[in-house]
Each structure stands twice: as C-alpha cells, then as structure tokens.
Protein backbone atom coordinates (compact mmCIF):
# COMPACT_ATOMS: atom_id res chain seq x y z
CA UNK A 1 50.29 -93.48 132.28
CA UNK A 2 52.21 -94.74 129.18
CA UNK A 3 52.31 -92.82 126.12
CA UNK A 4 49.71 -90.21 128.09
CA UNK A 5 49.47 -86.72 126.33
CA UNK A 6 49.86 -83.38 128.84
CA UNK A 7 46.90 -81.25 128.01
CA UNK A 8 47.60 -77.45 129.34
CA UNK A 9 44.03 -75.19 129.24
CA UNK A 10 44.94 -71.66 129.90
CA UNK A 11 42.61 -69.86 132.34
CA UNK A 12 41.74 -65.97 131.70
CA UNK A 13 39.61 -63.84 133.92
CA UNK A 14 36.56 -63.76 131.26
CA UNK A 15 37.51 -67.75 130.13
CA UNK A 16 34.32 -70.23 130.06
CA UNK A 17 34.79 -72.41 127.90
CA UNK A 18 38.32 -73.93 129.84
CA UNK A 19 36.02 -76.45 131.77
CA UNK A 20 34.46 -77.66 128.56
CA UNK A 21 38.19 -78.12 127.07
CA UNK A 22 39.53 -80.31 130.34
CA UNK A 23 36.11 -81.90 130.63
CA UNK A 24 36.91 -83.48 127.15
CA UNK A 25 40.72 -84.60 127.68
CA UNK A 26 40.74 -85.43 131.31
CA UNK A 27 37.50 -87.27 131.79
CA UNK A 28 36.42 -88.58 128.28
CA UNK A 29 40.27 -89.43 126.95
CA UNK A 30 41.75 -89.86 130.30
CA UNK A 31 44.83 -87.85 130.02
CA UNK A 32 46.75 -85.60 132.50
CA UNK A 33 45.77 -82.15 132.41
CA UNK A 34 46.96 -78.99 134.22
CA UNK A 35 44.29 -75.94 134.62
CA UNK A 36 47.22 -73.05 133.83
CA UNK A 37 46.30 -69.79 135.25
CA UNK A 38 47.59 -66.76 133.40
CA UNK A 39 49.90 -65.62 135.51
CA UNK A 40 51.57 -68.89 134.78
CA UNK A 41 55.03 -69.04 133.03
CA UNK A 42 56.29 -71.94 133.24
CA UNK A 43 54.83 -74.64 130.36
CA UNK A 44 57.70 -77.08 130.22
CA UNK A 45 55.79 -79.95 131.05
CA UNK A 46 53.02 -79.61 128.29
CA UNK A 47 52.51 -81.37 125.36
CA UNK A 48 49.64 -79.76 124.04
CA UNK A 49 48.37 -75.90 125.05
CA UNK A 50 44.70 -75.12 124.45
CA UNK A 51 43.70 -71.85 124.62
CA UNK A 52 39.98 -72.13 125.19
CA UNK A 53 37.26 -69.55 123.91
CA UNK A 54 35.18 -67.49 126.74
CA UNK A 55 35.59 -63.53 127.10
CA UNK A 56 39.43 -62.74 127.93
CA UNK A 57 39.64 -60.18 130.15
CA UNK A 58 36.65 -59.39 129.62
CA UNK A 59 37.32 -58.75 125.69
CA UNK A 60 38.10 -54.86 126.48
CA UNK A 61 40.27 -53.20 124.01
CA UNK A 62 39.35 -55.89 121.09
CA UNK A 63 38.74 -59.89 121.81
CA UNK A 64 42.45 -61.11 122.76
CA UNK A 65 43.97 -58.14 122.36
CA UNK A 66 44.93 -57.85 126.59
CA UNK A 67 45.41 -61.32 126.86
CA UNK A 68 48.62 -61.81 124.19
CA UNK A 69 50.65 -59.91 126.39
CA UNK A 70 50.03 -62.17 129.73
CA UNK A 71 52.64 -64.71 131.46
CA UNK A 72 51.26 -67.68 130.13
CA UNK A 73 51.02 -66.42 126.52
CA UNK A 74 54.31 -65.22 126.04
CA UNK A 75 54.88 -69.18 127.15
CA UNK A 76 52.65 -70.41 124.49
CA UNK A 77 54.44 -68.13 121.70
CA UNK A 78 57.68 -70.11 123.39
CA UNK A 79 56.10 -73.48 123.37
CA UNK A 80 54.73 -72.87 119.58
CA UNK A 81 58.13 -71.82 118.13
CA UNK A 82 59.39 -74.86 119.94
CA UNK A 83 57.51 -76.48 117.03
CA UNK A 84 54.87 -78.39 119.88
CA UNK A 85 51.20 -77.82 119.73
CA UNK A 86 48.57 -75.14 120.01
CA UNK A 87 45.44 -74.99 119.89
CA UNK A 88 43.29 -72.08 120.25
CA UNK A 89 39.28 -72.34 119.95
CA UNK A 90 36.91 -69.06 119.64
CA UNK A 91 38.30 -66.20 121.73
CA UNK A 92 41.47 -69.01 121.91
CA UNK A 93 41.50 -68.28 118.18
CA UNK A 94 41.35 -64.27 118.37
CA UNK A 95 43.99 -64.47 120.80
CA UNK A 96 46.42 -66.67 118.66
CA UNK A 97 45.62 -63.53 115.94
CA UNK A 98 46.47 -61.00 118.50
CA UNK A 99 49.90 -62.92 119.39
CA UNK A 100 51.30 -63.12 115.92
CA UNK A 101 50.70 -67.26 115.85
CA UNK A 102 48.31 -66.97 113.10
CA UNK A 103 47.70 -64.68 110.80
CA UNK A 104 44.75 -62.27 110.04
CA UNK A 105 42.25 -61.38 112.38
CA UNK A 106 38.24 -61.90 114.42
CA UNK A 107 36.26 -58.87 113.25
CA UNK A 108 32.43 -58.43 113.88
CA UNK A 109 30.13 -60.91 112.23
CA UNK A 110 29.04 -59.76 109.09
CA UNK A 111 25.02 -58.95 110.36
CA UNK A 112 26.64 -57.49 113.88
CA UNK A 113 24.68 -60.34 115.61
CA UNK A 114 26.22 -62.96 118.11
CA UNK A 115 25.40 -65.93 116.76
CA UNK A 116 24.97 -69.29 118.32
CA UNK A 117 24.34 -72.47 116.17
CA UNK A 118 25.45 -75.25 114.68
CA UNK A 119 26.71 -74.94 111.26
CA UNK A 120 28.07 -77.81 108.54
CA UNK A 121 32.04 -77.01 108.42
CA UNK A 122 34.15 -78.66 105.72
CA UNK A 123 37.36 -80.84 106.70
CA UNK A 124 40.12 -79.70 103.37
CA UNK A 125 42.64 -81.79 104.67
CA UNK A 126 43.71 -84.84 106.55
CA UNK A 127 47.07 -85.08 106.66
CA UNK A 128 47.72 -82.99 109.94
CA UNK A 129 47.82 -84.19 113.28
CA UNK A 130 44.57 -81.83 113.92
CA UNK A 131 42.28 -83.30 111.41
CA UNK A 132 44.21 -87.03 110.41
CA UNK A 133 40.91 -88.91 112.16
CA UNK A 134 38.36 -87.27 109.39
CA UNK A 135 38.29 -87.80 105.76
CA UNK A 136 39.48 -85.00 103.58
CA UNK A 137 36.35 -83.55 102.01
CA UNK A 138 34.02 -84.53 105.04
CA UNK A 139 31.33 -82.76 106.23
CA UNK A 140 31.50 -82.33 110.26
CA UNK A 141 28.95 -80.23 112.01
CA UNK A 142 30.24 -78.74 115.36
CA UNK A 143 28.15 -75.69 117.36
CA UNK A 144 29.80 -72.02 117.07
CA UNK A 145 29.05 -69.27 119.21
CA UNK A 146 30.79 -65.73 118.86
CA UNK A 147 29.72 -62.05 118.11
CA UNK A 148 33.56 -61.57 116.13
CA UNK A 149 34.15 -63.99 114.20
CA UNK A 150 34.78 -63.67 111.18
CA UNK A 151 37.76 -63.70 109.53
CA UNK A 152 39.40 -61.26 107.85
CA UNK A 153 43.39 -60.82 106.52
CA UNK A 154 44.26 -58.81 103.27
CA UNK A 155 44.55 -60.20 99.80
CA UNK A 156 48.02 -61.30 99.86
CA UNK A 157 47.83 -63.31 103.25
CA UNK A 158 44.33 -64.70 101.63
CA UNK A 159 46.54 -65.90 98.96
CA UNK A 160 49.68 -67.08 101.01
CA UNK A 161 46.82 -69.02 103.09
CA UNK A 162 45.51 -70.93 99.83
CA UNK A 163 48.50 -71.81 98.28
CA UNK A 164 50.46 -72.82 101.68
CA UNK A 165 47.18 -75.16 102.38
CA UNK A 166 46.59 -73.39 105.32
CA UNK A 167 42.87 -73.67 105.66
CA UNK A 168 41.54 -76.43 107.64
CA UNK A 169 38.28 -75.96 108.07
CA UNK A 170 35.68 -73.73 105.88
CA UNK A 171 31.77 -72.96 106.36
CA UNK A 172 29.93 -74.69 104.15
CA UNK A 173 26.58 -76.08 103.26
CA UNK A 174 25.48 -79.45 104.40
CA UNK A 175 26.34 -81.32 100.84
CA UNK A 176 29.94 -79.32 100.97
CA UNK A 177 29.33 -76.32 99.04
CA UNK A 178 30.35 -72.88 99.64
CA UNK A 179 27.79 -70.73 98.74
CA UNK A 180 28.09 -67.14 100.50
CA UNK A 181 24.54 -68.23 101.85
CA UNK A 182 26.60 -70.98 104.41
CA UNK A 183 28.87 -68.48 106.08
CA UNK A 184 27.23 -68.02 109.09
CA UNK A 185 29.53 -64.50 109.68
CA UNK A 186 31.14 -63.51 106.74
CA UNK A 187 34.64 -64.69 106.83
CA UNK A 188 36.59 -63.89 104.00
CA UNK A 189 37.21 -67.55 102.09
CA UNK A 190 34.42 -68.82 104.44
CA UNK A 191 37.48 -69.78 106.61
CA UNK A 192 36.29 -70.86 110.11
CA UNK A 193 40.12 -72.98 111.05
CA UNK A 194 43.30 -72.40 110.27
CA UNK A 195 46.76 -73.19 110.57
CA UNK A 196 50.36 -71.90 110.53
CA UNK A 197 53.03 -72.46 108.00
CA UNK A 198 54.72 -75.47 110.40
CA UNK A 199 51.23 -76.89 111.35
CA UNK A 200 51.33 -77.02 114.56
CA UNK A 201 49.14 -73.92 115.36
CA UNK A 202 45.69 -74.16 114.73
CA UNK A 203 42.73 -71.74 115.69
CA UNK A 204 39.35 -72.47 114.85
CA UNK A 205 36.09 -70.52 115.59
CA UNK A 206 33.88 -73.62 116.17
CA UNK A 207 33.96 -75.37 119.32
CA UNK A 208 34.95 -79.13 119.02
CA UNK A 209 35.39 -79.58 122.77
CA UNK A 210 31.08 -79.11 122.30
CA UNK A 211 30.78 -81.87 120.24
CA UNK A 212 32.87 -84.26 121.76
CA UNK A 213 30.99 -86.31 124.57
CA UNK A 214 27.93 -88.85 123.21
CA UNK A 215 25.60 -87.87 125.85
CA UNK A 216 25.21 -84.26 123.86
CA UNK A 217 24.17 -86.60 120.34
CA UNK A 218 27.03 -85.00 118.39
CA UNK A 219 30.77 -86.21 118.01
CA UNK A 220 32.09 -84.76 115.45
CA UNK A 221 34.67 -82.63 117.59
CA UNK A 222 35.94 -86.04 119.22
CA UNK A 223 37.92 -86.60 115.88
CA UNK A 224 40.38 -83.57 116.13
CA UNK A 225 41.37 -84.68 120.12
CA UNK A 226 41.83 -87.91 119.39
CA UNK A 227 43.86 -87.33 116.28
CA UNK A 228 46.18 -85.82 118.79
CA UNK A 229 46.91 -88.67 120.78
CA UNK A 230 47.05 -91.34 118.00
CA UNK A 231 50.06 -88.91 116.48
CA UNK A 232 52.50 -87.73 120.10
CA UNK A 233 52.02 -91.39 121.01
CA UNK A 234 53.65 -92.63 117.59
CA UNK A 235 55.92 -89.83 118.47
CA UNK A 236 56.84 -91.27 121.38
C-alpha cells in the first residue's frame, strides 16, 4: 500500500475501547494496523501508537498507574522520544500522565460522577499534525466518557502549558465560550487535550475514534485521523 500509515493499538487487560480505535484506521481509512498486546516490545514497525481508553488493568492502584510500567509502554516512551507519534485517548491519556509523556494528571471528576455525554470541545490550534484538518477556533463535538478526568497539574506547569501552546483542545460551550458552567469535570483551564513540548504526544479525554464513522451521525473525530495521514504521507 503506497504511502500507507502503520497504526499500533496497544491492548491492556481492562482495554475496550482498542476495537473502536482499529475499527476507525483499518476499516474506515484502510491502513495496516497491528493489535499490540502488552507484553509486546518490539514497535519498530509503527508509525503511529494509540493507546486507547478502557480500564487498564483494571485501573487498580490509580487509572494508568500499572500499565506505564508494561513491555509495550516502555516501547511507546522509546517510540515518543524517537520524535514519532502518540496518541493516547481516555485511560490512553491517564496513562501517557502516569509515563512522564505528558504532564499533569486524571483526577476524579469534579461532582465524583462518571459521566458519559457529548460535550462541545474547542479546536485552539491547527497547525499540528493532530488537529491541521479543523479550523483553529472551531467548535467540534465528540462523546466523553470517564469517572477521572479531569485535569489537574500545578500552577507553574498550567503556565508552561499556556505559553508553550500546549493545549489543543478545551471544554467549552457550543458558541466557544468557556464558562466554568461547560466543563463537564472540572479540569483546571477546562483542558480536555493536550500536547507535549515537540508535538508529537497528544492525550485527550474525548473519544474521536466515537465520532469517526457516518453511520453513528457525528464526524467530528474523523478530522484528527485523517490529519495524520495527509501529514506522514507528505513525509514520505
């Protein structure tokens, strides 16, 4: 397949969402994609790791916190410094925390309720290979569904995050505004994506692998996948 993008989903005991994930690249983009259990060490032939949301071992200890130290994440912190991409989606997300990829952390939602919806997120950039498909400024709406998270790092990393433009996607009301009343859990900076320095780690808390195939009447999530493919194929 020419110009084809390897798509690696990581597989936990406790992962559910990992279907979902290959479900959008393999059968609605069409690309290779290897199922890579966790035992797994060996990611050489990825372009693209997804760590996929779900219950990681069973989220004992805190969400993620198990799961940082298995094979296949110690291959992702590899692949990541490498400077190729990561993406990590709901627990994917508390995991990246866990492993030092991002900063900050998942704590419990701010009313200690899970919460399962779908909530207006605003896109602050474009000029990333995660979001280059929307418009800066747009307003996507993509489902969430987690009991931790929202997001929480101290003062100075809230700062280092704002000036380094490290916030990709934020909670937000339907016309764009941030009112505390449109964050869903209470992350600090209604922060619900973000990135690290180098930009090619991102974790988000919404699920865009939910909002990616026509037949569910939202597409918004399409965007960030195929954003990926438009910019390793130009690479290539």
């Amino acid at each position: 397949m020419a110009n084809s993008v390897k798509f690696g989903v990581i597989v936990f005991p406790g992962s559910n969402c990992d279907r979902d994930v290959a479900y959008v690249t393999q059968t609605l983009l069409h690309q290779p994609t290897r199922m890579v259990w966790h035992e797994d060490s060996d990611l050489s032939d990825l372009d693209v790791v997804i760590v996929p949301g779900g219950f990681s071992y069973g989220d004992y200890l805190r969400c993620g916190a198990i799961a940082r130290f298995s094979p296949a994440m110690r291959a992702t912190i590899a692949h990541a410094n490498q400077g190729k991409l990561v993406l990590g989606i709901c627990n994917g997300f508390q995991v990246l925390t866990e492993a030092g990829l991002l900063p900050g952390a998942l704590v419990r939602n701010r009313d200690l309720h899970f919460i399962c919806d779908r909530v207006p997120l605003k896109v602050e950039r474009n000029d990333l290979v995660w979001t280059q498909q929307y418009q800066a400024g747009a307003v996507i709406t993509l489902p969430i569904a987690h009991g931790e998270g929202s997001y929480y790092a101290d003062a100075e990393t809230l700062a280092e995050l704002e000036a380094n433009r490290q916030i990709l996607f934020r909670y937000c009301a339907p016309d764009g505004t941030t009112e505390a009343q449109s964050n869903p859990n209470g992350s600090l900076n209604q922060i619900a994506g973000i990135c690290n320095r180098q930009g090619n780690v991102l974790g988000m808390m919404p699920h865009p692998e939910r909002a990616a195939d026509p037949q569910l009447g939202n597409t918004d999530g399409m965007k960030l996948f195929q954003g990926l493919l438009s910019a390793i194929a130009i690479a290539v």
